[in-house]
Protein backbone atom coordinates (compact mmCIF):
# COMPACT_ATOMS: atom_id res chain seq x y z
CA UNK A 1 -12.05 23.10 8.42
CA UNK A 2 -12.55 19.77 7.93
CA UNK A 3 -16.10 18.69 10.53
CA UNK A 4 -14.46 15.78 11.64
CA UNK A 5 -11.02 16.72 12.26
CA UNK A 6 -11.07 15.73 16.56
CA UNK A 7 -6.98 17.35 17.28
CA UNK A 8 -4.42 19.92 16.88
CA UNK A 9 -1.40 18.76 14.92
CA UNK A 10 0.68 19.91 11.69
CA UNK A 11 -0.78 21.61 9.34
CA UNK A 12 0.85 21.67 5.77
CA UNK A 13 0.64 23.58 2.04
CA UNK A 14 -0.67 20.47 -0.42
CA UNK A 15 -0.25 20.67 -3.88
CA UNK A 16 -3.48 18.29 -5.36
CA UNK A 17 -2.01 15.80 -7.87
CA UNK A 18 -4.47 13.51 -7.62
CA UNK A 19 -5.83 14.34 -11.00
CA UNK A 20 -9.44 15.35 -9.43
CA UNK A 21 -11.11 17.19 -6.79
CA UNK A 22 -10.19 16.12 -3.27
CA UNK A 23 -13.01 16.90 -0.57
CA UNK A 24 -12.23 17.99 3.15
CA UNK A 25 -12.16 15.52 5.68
CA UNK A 26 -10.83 12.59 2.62
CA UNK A 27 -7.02 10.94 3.54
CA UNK A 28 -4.71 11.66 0.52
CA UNK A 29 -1.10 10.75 -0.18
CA UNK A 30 1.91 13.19 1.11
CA UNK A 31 4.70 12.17 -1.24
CA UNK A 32 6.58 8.97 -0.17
CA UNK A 33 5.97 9.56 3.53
CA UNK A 34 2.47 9.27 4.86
CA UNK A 35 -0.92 9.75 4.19
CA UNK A 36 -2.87 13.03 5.46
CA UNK A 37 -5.68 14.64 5.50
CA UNK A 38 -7.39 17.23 3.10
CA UNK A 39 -8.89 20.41 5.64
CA UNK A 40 -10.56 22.14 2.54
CA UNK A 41 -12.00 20.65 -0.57
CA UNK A 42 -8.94 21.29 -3.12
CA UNK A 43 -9.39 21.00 -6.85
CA UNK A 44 -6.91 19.65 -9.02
CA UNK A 45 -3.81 20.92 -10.01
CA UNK A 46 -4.76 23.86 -6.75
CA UNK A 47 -3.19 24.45 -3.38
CA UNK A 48 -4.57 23.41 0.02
CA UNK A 49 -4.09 22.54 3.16
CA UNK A 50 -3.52 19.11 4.87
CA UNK A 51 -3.02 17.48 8.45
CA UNK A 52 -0.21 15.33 9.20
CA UNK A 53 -1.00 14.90 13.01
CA UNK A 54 -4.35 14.36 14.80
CA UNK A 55 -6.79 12.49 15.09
CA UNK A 56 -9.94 11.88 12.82
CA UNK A 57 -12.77 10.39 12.35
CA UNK A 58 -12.85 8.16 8.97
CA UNK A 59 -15.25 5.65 7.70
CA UNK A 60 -14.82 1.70 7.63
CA UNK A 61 -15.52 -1.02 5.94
CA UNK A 62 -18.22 -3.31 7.29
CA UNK A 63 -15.97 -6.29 7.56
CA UNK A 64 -13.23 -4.70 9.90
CA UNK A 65 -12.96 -4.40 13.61
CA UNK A 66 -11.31 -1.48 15.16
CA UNK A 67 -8.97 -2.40 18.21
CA UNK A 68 -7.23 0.77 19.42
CA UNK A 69 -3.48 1.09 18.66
CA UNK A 70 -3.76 -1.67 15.79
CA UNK A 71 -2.85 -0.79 12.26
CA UNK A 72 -5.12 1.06 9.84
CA UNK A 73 -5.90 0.75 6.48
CA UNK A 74 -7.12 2.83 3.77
CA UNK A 75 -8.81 1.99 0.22
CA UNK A 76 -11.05 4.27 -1.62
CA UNK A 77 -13.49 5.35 1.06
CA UNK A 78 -13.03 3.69 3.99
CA UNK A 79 -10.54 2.17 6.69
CA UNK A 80 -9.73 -1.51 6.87
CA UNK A 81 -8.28 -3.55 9.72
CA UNK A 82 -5.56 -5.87 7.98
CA UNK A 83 -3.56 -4.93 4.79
CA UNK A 84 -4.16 -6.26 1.39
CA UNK A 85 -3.43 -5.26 -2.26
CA UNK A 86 -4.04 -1.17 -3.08
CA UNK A 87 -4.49 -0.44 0.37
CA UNK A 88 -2.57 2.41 2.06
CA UNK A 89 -1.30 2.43 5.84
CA UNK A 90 -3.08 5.31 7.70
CA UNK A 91 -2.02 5.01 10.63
CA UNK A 92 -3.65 3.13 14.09
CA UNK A 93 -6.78 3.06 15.49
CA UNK A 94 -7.74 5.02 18.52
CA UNK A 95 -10.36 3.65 19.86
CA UNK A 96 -12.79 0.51 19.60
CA UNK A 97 -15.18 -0.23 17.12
CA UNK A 98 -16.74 -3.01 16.36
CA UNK A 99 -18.02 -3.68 12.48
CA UNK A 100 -21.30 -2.96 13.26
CA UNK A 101 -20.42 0.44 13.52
CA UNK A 102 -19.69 2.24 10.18
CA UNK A 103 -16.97 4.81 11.35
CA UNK A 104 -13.80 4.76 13.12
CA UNK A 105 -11.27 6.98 14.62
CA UNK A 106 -7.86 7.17 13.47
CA UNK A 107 -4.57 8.29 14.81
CA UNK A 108 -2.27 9.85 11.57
CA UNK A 109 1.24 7.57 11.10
CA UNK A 110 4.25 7.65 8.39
CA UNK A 111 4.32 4.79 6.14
CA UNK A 112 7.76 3.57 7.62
CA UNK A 113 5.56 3.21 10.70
CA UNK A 114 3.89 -0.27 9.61
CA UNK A 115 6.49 -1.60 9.41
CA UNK A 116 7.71 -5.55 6.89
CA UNK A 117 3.67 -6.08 5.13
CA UNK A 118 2.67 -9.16 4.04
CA UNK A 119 0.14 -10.27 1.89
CA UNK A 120 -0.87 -13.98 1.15
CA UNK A 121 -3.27 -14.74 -1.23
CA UNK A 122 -4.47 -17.52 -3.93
CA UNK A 123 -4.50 -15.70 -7.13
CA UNK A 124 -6.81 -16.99 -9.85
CA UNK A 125 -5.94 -14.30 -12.18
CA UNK A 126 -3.02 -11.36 -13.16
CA UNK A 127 -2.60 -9.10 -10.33
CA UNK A 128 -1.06 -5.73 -9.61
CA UNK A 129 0.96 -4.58 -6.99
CA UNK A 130 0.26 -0.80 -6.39
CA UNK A 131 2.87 1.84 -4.87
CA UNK A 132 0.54 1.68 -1.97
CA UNK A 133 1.58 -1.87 -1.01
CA UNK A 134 4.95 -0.93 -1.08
CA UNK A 135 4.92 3.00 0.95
CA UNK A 136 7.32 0.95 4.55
CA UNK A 137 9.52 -0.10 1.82
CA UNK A 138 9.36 -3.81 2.67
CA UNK A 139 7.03 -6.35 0.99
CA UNK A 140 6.78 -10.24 1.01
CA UNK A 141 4.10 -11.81 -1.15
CA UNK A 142 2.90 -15.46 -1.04
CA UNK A 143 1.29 -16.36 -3.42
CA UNK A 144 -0.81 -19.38 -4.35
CA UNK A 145 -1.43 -19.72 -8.43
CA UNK A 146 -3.02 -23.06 -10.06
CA UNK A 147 -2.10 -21.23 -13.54
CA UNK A 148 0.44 -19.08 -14.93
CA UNK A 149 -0.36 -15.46 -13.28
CA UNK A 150 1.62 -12.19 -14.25
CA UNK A 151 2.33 -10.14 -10.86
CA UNK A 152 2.55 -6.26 -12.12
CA UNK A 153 4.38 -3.88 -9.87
CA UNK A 154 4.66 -0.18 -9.79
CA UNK A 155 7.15 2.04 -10.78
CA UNK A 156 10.62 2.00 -9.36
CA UNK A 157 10.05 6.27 -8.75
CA UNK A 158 6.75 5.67 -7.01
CA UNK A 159 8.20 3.54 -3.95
CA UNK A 160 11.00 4.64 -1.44
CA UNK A 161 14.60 4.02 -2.92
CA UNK A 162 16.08 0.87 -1.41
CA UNK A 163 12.35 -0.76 -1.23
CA UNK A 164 13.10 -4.60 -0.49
CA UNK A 165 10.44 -7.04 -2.45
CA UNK A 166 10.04 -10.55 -1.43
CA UNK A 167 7.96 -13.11 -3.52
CA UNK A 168 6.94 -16.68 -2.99
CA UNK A 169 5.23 -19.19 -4.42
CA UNK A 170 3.65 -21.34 -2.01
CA UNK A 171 1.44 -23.56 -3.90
CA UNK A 172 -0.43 -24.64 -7.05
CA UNK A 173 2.05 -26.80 -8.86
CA UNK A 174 4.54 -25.84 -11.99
CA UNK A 175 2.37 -22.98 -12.63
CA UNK A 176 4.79 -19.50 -13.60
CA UNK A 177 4.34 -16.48 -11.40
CA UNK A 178 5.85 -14.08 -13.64
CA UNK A 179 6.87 -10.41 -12.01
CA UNK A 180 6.53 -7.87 -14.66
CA UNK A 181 8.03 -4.72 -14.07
CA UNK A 182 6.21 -1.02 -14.79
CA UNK A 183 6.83 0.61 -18.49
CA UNK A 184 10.94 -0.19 -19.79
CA UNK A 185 12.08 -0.75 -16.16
CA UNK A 186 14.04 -4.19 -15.50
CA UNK A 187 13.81 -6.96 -13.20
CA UNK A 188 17.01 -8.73 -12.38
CA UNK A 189 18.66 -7.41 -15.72
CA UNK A 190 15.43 -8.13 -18.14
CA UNK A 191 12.38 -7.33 -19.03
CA UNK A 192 10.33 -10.13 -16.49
CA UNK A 193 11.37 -12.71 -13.94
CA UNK A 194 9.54 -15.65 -14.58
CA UNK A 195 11.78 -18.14 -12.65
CA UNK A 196 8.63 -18.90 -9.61
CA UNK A 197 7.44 -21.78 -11.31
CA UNK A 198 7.69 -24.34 -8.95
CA UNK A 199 5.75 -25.08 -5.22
CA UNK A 200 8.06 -23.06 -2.81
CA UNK A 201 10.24 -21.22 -5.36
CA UNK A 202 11.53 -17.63 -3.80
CA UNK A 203 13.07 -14.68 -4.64
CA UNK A 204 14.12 -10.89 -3.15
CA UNK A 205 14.68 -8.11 -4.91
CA UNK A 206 15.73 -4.34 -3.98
CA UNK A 207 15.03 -1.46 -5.80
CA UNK A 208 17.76 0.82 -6.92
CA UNK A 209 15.11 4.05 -7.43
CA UNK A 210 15.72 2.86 -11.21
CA UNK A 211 15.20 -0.78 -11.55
CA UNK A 212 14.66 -4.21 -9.19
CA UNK A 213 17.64 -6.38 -8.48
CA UNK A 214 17.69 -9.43 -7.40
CA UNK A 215 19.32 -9.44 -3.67
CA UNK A 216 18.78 -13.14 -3.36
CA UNK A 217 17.04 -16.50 -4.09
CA UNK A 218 15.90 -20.21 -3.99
CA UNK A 219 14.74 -21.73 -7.15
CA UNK A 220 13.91 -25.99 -7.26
C-alpha cells in the first residue's frame, strides 16, 4: 500500500500501459476518465492496483500555491496550481499550502470535472497540444505568435469523442498559426488549417473520434 495514501475509496484492477515501471504512490492515467493512483509499484505491460477516490499526498512544484478546493494539476512529478500545456487535471486541493512547502494534498476528480480549460500563451516556437490538455473535452487556446508557429495536436482516439477545440490568435501580426493534425488524420477536410493568420482570427472545431471539423469561425 501506497505510504501516502490518507483515505478509503475505490480501488481498481490497472493494466500498466505506460510503457515503463510505475511506482506506488505516482498518479497515472485511467483511460479517458481520470487520473488515479498506483497502490503497488506495477511494471509494464503487468497488472495492479489503483485508487480512484481518496485523498493523497502528492508533491508540488515550487511555484504553485495550494488553496483547498481549487483545481489541481499534474506534470511529471509534481502538482501545479493553474493549467498549462501537458498537464493533467488531478483533481482539487484539500488543504492549504503555500509554495514554500514542497508537498500537497489532493482530493482524486474525473477529467470532465475541470471543466472549459484555457490556455494563453505567446509562442515563440512550434508547440504541441497533448491528450492531456484536452481529457474535459473542451479547449480554447490563445495564442500570441510574432512568426509562423505549427500548433500539433493529439490524436483524434486519445481525447473524448465530441472534444470541442477552440483556437485564437490574439496577436503578433500576419504571422500563420497553422494546426496540424496527428499522423493521416484531417482538419476541416485536409491535411492542416492554416487560415489564423491574422490579429484576432478564430476558429472551433469538434472532433468526430476520427477527425476535427470545423463547427465554426471568424477569419479577417
Amino acid at each position: 500500500m501506497a505510504t501516502n495514501y490518507n483515505k478509503a475509496g475505490r480501488v481498481i484492477d490497472w493494466t500498466n500501459g505506460t510503457g515503463a515501471s510505475v511506482a506506488s504512490g505516482i498518479p497515472a492515467q485511467y483511460g479517458l476518465d481520470q487520473m488515479g493512483i498506483v497502490l503497488v509499484t506495477t511494471a509494464n505491460g503487468a497488472v495492479g492496483s489503483m485508487a480512484l477516490d481518496g485523498e493523497f499526498g502528492l508533491a508540488k512544484h515550487t511555484d504553485a500555491v495550494a488553496v483547498a478546493g481549487q483545481p489541481a494539476y499534474w506534470l511529471t512529478d509534481k502538482c501545479y496550481d493553474a493549467p498549462g500545456l501537458g498537464r493533467q487535471y488531478i483533481g482539487v486541493f484539500a488543504a492549504a499550502s503555500a509554495a514554500t512547502v514542497l508537498t500537497c494534498r489532493v482530493q482524486l476528480r474525473p477529467f470532465i470535472a475541470e471543466g472549459p480549460r484555457l490556455i494563453a500563451a505567446t509562442i515563440t516556437a512550434n508547440v504541441t497540444v497533448s491528450a492531456a490538455d484536452m481529457m474535459s473535452g473542451n479547449l480554447s487556446l490563445l495564442l500570441s505568435n510574432a512568426a509562423g508557429r505549427v500548433v500539433n495536436l493529439p490524436s483524434v482516439e486519445d481525447v473524448p469523442r465530441g472534444t470541442i477545440l477552440r483556437v485564437r490568435k490574439t496577436g503578433g501580426g500576419a504571422h500563420a498559426l497553422t494546426l496540424t493534425p496527428d499522423g493521416d488524420e484531417q482538419i476541416a477536410g485536409g491535411a492542416t488549417h492554416a487560415l489564423l493568420d491574422a490579429d484576432n482570427d478564430y476558429a472551433m472545431f469538434q472532433s468526430t473520434g476520427a477527425a476535427w471539423l470545423l463547427v465554426d469561425s471568424a477569419i479577417a
